[in-house]
Protein backbone atom coordinates (compact mmCIF):
# COMPACT_ATOMS: atom_id res chain seq x y z
CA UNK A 1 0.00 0.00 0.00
CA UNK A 2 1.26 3.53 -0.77
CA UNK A 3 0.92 5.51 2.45
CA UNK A 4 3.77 8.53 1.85
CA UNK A 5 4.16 10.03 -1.95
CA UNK A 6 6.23 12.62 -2.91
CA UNK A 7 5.42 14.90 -6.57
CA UNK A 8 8.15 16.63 -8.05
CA UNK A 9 7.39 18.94 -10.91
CA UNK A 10 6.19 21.83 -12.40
CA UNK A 11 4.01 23.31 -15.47
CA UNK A 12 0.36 23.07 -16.38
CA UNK A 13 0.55 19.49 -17.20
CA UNK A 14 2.33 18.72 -13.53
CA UNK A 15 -0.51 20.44 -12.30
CA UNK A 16 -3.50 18.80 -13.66
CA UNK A 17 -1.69 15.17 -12.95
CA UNK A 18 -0.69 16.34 -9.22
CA UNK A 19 -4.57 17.24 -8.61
CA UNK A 20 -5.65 14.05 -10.04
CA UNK A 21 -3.43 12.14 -8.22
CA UNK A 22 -4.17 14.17 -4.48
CA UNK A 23 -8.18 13.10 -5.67
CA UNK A 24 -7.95 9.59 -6.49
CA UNK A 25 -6.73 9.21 -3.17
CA UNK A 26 -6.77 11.16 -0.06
CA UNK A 27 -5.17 8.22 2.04
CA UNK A 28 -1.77 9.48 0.43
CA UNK A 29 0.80 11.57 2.53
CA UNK A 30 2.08 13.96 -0.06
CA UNK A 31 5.47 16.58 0.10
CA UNK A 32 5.39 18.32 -3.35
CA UNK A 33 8.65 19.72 -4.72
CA UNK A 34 8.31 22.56 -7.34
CA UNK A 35 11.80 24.69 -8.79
CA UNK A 36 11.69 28.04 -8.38
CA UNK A 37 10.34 29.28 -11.81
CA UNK A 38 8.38 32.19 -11.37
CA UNK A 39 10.29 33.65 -14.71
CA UNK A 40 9.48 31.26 -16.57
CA UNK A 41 5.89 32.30 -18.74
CA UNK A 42 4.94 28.47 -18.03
CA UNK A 43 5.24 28.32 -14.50
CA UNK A 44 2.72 27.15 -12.35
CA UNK A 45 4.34 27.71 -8.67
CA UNK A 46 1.46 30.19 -7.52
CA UNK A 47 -1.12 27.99 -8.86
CA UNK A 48 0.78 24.48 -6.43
CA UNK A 49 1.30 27.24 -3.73
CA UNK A 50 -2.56 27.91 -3.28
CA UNK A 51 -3.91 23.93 -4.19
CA UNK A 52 -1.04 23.04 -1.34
CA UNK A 53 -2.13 25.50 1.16
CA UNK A 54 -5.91 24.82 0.54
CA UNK A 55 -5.26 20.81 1.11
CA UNK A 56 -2.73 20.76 4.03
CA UNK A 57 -0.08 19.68 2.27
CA UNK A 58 3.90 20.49 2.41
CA UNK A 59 5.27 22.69 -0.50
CA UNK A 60 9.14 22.57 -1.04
CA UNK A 61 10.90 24.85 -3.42
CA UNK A 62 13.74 23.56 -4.30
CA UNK A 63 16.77 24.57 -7.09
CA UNK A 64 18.16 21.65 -7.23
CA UNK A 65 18.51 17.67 -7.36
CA UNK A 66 20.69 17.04 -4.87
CA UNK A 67 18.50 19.12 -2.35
CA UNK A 68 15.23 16.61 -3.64
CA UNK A 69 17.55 13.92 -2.97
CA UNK A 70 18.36 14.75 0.57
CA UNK A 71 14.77 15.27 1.25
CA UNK A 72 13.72 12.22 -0.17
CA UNK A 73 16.50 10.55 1.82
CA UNK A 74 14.79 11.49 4.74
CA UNK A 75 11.42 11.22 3.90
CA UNK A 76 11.51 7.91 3.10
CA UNK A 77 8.62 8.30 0.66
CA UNK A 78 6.59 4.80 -0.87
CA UNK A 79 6.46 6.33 -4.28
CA UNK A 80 7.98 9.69 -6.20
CA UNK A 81 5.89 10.79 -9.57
CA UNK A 82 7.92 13.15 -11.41
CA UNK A 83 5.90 15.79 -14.02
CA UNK A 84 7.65 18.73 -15.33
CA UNK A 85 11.20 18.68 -13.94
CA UNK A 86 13.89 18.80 -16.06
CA UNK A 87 17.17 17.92 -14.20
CA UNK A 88 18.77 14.97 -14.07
CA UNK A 89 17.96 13.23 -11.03
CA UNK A 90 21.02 11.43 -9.29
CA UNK A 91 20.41 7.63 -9.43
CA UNK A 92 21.71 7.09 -6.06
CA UNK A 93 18.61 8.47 -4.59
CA UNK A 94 16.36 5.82 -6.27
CA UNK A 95 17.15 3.92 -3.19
CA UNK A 96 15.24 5.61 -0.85
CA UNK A 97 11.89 5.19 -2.73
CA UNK A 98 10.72 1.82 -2.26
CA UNK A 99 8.13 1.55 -4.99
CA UNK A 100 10.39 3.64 -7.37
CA UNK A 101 10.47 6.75 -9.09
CA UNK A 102 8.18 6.91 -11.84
CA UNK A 103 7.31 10.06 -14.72
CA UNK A 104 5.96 10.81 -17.68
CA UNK A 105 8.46 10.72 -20.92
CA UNK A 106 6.37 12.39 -24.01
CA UNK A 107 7.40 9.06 -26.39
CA UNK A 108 6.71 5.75 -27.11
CA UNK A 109 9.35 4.29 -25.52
CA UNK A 110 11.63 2.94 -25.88
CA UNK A 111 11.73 5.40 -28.98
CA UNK A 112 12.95 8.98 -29.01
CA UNK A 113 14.45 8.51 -25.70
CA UNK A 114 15.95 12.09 -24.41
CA UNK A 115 15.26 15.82 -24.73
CA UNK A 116 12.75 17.39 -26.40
CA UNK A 117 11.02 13.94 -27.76
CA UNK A 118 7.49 15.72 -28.69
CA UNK A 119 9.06 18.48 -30.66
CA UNK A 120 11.14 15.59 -32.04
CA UNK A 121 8.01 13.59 -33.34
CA UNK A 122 6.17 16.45 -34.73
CA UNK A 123 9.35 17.32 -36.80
CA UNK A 124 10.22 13.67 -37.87
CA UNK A 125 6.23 13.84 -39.10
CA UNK A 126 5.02 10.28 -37.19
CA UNK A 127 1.94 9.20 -37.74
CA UNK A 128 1.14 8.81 -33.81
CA UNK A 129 2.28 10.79 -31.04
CA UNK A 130 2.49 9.02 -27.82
CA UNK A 131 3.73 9.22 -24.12
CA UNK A 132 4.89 6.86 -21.60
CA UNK A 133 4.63 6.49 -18.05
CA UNK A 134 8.00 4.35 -16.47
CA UNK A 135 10.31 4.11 -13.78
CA UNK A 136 13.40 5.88 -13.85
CA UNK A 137 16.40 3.87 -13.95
CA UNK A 138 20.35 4.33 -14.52
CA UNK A 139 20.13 4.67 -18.07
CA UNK A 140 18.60 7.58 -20.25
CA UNK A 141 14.38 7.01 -20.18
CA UNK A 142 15.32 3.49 -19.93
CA UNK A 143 13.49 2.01 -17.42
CA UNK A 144 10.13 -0.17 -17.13
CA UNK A 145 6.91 0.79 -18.77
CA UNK A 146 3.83 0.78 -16.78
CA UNK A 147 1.40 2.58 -19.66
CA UNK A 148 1.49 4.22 -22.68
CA UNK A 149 -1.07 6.47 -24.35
CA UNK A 150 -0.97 7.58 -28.28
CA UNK A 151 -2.92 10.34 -29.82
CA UNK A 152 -3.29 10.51 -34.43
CA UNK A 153 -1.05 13.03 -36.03
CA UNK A 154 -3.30 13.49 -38.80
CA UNK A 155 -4.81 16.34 -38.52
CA UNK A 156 -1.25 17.96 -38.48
CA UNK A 157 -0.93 19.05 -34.59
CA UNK A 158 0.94 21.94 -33.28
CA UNK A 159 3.04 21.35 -30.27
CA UNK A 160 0.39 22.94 -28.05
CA UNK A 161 -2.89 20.90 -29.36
CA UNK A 162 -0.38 17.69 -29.33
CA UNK A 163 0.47 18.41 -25.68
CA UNK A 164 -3.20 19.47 -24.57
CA UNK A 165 -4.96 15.86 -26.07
CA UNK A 166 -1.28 13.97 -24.35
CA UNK A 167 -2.55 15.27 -21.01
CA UNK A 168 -6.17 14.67 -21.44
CA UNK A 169 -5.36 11.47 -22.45
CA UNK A 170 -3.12 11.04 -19.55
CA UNK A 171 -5.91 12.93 -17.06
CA UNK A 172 -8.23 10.11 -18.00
CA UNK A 173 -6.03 7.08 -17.14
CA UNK A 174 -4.71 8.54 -13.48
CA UNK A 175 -7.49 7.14 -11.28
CA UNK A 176 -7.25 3.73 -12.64
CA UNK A 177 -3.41 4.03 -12.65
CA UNK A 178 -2.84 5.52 -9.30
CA UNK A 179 -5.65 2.92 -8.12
CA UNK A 180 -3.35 -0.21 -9.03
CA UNK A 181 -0.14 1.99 -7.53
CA UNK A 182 -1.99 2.20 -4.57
CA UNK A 183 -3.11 -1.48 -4.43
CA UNK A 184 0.57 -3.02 -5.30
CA UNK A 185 -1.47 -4.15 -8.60
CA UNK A 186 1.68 -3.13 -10.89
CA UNK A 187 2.93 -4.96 -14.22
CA UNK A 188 5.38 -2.95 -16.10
CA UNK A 189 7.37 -4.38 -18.99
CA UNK A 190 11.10 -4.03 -20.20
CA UNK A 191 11.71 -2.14 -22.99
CA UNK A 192 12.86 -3.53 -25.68
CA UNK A 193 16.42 -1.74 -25.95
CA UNK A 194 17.30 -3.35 -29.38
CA UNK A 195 14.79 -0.40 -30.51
CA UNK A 196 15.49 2.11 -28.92
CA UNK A 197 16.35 6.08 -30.62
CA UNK A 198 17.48 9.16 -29.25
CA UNK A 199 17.30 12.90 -29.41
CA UNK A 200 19.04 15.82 -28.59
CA UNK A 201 18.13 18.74 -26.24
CA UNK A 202 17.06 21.53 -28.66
CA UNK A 203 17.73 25.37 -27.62
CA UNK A 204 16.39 28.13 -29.10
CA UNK A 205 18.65 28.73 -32.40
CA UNK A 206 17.84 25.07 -33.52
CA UNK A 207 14.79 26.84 -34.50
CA UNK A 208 16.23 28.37 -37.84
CA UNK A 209 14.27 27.37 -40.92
CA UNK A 210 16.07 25.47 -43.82
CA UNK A 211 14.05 26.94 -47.11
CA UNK A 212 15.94 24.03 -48.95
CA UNK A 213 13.42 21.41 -47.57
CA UNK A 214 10.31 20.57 -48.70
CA UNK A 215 7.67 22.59 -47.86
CA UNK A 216 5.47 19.85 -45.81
CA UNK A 217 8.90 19.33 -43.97
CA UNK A 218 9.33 23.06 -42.86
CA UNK A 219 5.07 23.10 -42.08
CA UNK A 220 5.83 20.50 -39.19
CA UNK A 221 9.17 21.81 -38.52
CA UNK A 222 7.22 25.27 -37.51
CA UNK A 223 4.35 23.24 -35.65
CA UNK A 224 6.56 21.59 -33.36
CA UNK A 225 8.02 24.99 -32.10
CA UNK A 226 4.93 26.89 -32.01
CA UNK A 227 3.51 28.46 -28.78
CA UNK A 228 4.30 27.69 -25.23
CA UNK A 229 8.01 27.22 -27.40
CA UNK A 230 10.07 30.11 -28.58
CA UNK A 231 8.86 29.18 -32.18
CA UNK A 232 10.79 29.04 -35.66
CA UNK A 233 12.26 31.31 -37.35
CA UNK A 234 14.64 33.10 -40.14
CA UNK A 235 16.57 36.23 -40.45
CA UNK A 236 15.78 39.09 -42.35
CA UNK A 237 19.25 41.43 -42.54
CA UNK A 238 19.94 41.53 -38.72
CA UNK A 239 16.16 40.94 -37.57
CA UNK A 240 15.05 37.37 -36.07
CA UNK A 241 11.96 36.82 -37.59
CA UNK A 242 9.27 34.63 -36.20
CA UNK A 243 6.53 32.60 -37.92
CA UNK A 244 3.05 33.33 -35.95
CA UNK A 245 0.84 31.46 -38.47
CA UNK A 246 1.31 29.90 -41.65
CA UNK A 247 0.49 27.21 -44.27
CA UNK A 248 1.61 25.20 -47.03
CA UNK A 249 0.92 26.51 -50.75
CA UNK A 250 -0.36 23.96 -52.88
CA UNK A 251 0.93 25.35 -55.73
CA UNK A 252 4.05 23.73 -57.93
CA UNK A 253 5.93 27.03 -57.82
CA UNK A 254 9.72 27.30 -59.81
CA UNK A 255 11.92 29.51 -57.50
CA UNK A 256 15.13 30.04 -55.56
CA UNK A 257 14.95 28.83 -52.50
CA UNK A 258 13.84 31.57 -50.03
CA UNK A 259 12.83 33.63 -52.71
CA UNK A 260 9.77 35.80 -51.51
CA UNK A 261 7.48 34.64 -54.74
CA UNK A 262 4.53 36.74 -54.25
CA UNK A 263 2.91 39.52 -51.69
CA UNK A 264 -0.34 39.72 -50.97
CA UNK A 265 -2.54 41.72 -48.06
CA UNK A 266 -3.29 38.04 -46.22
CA UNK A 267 -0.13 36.28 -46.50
CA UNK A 268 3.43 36.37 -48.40
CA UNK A 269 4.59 33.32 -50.17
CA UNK A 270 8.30 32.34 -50.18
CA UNK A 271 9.75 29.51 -52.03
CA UNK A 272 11.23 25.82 -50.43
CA UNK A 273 12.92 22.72 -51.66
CA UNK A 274 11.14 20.85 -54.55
CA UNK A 275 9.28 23.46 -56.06
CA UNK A 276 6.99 23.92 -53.02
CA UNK A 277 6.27 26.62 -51.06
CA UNK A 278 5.44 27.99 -47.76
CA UNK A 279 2.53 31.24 -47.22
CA UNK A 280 3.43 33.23 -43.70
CA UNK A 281 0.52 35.21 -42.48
CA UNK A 282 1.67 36.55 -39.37
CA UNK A 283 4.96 37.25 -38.29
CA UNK A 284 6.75 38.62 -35.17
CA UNK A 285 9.54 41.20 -34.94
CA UNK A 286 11.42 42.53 -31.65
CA UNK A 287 8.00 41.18 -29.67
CA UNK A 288 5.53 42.81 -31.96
CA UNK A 289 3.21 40.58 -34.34
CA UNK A 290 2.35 42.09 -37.79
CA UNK A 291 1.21 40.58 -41.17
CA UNK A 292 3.75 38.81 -43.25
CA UNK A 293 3.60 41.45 -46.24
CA UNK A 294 4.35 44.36 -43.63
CA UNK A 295 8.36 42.34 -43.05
CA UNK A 296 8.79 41.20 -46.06
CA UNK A 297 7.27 43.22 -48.54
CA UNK A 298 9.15 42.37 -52.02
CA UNK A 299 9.65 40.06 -54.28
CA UNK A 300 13.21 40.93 -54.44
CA UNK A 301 13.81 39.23 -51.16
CA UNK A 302 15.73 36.62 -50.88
CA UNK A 303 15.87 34.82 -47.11
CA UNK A 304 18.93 33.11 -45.36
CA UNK A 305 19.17 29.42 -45.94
């Protein structure tokens, strides 16, 4: 039986699960851990501050993993669920959780094991985008799976409405999960290493759009980055550029690449690889949005590859 618990996370997403969690069961001693990340535009520390102080429960902030580990060496806790944080827990502390340490990994795993993996799918174009709950382990994401959840890529997500269904999906499953958590009823399975691929923490200049590729490639490149994310971009002279909104031309168009094709009052076209071609509607500059014909606003143009 799972008697002490301790959350560790942040976000909107860490939110929603923590609340789920605290309601499925009210039995469970919980310590939450948030970082301190009032500047970041995502945080939701005020928003665990008040649902902690409303429900009697302990709040820690802490900056760092070796300060949740000597906690959690103390504490002793039955079970750690991990949402939102995105340090590098040492695996010595592992120990000191008898049931384990277990999170949410936005993959299929064992697939895109690492940073970044939803921006990674939405890029790579998959056909389903799914998410994993597992138990940390010594390795990178490599541990047991307990569930998975998948949502269709079809409808051509952004990184925000990909997210948003992930959680829902995720929001649904909780009471039944934490349920069997709570009642020792757990099966997870290996992965199956053999499969397994990686990706790479992306920063904010990985963003930079290639006008070489094809223009369905650059449509998903831009969706992945889109809002909460810092979103793609080019340069125009010494301006970053930013695309707001945007879609594919259907039109076979014959062009250099990053040639500005066409302006028009609702969008500006610009040519990509393979005679295709890319129509941004809105575009920021220096924090301000504007339409696309108001930055670039000839067809003498030509963009940065």
């Amino acid at each position: 039986m799972i008697k002490k618990s301790v959350f560790l996370g942040s976000k909107k997403f860490g939110f929603e699960l923590f609340k789920a969690l605290f309601v499925a069961n009210k039995y469970v001693q919980w310590k939450v851990i948030c970082p301190p990340d009032l500047h970041d535009s995502r945080s939701y520390l005020e928003k665990f501050e008040d649902f902690t102080a409303k429900n009697g429960i302990e709040l820690h902030i802490m900056s760092s993993p070796e300060s949740v580990s000597e906690l959690t060496k103390h504490y002793l806790p039955d079970v750690m669920i991990v949402c939102g944080y995105y340090r590098i827990l040492p695996s010595s502390m592992f120990k000191f959780v008898s049931k384990g340490v277990w999170g949410i990994h936005n993959s299929l795993l064992p697939e895109y094991r690492g940073g970044s993996p939803l921006v990674w799918q939405i890029i790579n174009e998959e056909r389903l985008l799914g998410s994993s709950f597992f138990r940390f382990a010594d390795g990178m994401d490599d541990g047991p799976v307990l569930a998975q959840v998948n949502i269709s890529n079809e409808h051509k997500l952004t990184i925000s409405d990909a997210s948003d269904r992930i959680e829902n999906e995720w929001l649904k499953r909780i009471p039944n999960l934490w349920s069997d958590f709570c009642n020792d009823r757990l099966y997870p399975q290996e992965q199956d290493h053999s499969k397994a691929t990686y990706c790479a923490q992306r920063q904010e200049y990985d963003g930079v759009i290639d006008w070489r590729n094809h223009a369905g490639t650059i449509d998903a490149f831009i969706r992945a980055q889109s809002h909460p994310y810092p979103r793609a971009f080019f340069q125009k002279e010494n301006q970053i550029v930013r695309v707001i909104s945007h879609e594919v031309d259907s039109r076979k168009i014959y062009g250099t690449q990053g040639q500005v094709f066409e302006v028009k009052d609702d969008y500006v076209t610009v040519c990509c690889g393979d005679c295709s071609a890319i129509r941004l509607i809105e575009l920021q500059v220096d924090g301000k949005v504007m339409k696309a014909k108001n930055v670039l606003n000839s067809i003498k143009i030509r963009l940065m590859l």
